[in-house]
C-alpha atoms as a PDB file:
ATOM      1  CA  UNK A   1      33.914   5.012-192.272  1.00  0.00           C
ATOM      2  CA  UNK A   2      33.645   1.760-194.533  1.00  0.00           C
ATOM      3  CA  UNK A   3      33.176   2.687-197.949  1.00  0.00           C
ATOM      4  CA  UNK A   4      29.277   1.420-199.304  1.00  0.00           C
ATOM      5  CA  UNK A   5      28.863  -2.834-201.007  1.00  0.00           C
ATOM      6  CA  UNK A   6      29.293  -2.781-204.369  1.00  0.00           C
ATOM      7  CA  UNK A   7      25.368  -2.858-206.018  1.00  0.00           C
ATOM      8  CA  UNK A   8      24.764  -6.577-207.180  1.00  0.00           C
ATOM      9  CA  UNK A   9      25.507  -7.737-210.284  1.00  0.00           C
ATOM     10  CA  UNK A  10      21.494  -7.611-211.807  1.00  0.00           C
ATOM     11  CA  UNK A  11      21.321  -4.083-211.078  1.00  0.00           C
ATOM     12  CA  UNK A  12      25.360  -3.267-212.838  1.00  0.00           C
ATOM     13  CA  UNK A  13      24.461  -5.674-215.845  1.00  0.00           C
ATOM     14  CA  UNK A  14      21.285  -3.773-215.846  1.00  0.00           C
ATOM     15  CA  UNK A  15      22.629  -0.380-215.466  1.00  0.00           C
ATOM     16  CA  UNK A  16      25.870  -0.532-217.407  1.00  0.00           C
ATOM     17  CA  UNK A  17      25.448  -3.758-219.586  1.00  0.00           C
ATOM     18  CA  UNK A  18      27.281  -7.008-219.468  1.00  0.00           C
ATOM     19  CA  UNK A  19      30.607  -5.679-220.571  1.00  0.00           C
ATOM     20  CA  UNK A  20      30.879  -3.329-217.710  1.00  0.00           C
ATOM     21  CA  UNK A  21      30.812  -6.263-215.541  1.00  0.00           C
ATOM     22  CA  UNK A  22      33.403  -8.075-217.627  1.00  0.00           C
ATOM     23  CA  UNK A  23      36.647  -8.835-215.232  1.00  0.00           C
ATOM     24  CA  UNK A  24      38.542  -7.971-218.414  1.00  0.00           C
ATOM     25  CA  UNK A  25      36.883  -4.357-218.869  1.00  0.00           C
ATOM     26  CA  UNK A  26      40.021  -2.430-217.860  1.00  0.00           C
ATOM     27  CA  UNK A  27      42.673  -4.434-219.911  1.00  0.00           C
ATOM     28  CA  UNK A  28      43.714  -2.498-223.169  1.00  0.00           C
ATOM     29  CA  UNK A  29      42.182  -3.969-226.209  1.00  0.00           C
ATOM     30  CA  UNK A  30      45.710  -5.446-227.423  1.00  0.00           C
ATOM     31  CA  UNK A  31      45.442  -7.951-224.446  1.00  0.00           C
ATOM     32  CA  UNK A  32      41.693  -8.854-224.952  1.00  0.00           C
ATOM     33  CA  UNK A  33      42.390  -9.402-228.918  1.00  0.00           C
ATOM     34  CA  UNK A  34      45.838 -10.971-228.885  1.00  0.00           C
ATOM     35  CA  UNK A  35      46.245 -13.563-230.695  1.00  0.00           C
ATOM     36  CA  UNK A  36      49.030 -15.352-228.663  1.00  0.00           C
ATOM     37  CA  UNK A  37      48.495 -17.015-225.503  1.00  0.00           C
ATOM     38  CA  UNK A  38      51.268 -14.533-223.778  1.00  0.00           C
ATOM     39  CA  UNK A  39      50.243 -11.742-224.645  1.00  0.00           C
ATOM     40  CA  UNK A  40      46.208 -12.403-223.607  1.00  0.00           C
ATOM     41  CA  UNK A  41      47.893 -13.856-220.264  1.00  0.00           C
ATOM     42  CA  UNK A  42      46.234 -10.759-218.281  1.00  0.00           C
ATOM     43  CA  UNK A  43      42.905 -11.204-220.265  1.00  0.00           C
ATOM     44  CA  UNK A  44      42.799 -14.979-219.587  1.00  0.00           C
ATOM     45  CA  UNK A  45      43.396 -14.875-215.584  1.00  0.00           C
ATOM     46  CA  UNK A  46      41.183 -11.676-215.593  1.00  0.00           C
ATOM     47  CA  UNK A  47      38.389 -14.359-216.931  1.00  0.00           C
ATOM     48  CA  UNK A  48      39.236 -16.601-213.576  1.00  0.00           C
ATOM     49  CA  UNK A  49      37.435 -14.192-211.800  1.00  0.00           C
ATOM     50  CA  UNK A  50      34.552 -13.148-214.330  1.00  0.00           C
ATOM     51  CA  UNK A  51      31.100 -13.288-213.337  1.00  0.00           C
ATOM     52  CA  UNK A  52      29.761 -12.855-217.155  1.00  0.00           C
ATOM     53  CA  UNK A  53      32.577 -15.211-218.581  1.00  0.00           C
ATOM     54  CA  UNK A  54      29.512 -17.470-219.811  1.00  0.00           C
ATOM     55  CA  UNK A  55      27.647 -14.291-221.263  1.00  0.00           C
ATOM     56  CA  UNK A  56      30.828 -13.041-222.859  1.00  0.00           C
ATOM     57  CA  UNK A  57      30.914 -16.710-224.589  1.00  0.00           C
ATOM     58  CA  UNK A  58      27.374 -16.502-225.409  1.00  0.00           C
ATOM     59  CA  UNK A  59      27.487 -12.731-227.073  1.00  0.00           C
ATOM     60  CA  UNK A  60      30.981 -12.537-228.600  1.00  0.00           C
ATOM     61  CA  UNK A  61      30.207 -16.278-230.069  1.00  0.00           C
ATOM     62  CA  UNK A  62      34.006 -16.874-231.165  1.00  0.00           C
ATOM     63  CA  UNK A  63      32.896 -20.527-233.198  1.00  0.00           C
ATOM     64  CA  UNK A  64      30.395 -18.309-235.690  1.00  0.00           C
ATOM     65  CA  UNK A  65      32.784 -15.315-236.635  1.00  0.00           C
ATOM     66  CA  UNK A  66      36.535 -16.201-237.149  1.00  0.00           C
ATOM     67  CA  UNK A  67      37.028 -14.299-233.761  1.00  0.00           C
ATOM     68  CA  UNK A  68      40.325 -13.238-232.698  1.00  0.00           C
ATOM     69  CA  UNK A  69      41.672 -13.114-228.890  1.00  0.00           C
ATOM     70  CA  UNK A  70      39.742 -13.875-225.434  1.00  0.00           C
ATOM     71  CA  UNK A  71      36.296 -14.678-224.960  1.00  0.00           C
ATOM     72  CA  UNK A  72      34.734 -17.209-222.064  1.00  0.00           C
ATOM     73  CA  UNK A  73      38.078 -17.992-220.742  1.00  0.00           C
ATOM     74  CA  UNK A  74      39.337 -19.169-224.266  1.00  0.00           C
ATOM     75  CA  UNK A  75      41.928 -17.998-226.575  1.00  0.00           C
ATOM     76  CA  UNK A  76      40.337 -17.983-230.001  1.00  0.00           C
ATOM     77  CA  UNK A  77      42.432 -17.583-233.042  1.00  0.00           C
ATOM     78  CA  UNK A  78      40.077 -17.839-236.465  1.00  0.00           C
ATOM     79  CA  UNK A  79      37.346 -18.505-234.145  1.00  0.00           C
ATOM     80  CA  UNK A  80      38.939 -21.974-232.796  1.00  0.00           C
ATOM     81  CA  UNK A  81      39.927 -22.594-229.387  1.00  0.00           C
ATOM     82  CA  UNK A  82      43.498 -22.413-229.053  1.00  0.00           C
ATOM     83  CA  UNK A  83      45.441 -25.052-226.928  1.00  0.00           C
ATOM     84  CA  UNK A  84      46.901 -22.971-223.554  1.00  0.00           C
ATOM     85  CA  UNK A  85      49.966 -24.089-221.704  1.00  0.00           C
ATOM     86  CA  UNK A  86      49.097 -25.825-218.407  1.00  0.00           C
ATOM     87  CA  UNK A  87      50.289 -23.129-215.607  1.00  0.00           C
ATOM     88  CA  UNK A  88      51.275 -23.970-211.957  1.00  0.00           C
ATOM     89  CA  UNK A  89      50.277 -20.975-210.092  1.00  0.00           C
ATOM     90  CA  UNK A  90      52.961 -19.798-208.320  1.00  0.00           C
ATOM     91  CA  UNK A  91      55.751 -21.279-210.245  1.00  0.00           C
ATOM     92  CA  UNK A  92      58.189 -19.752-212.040  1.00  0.00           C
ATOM     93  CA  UNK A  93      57.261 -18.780-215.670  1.00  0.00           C
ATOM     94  CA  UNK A  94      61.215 -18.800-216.697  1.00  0.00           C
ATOM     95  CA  UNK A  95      62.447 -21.351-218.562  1.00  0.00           C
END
């Protein structure tokens, strides 16, 4: 028996609020808040898939509070975009 659609995303931000539809919401808070670019790897690719990323940009608002780790795709140190290292997917990270 196929398991039931997920409800759409109105009704879960609804429900839950934006953060439970955050593609980040199960990453520890050490990944989310890092402050270097490999250790908010997981938080960054999670925000690939987000379907709040812009909401998450709009609420945390990184710019206005010195924030510190991932928010709208970004990695924010002091609340200033921090340049990323350009990946290829699926090559090799070693180096």
């Amino acid at each position: 028996m196929p398991s039931a659609p997920p409800p759409p995303l109105p009704e879960v931000l609804e429900s839950f609020g934006w953060r439970a539809a955050a593609a980040c919401s199960g990453l520890p808070p050490h990944t989310v808040f890092a402050r270097q670019e490999t250790e908010a790897r997981p938080a960054l690719t999670a925000c690939e898939r987000c379907p709040v990323v812009r909401r998450c940009l709009e609420v945390v608002a990184p710019a206005e509070n010195w924030f510190d780790g991932v928010s709208g795709g970004h990695l924010w140190r002091n609340g200033r975009p921090v340049p990323l290292r350009r990946r290829d997917h699926g090559a090799s990270d070693v180096g």
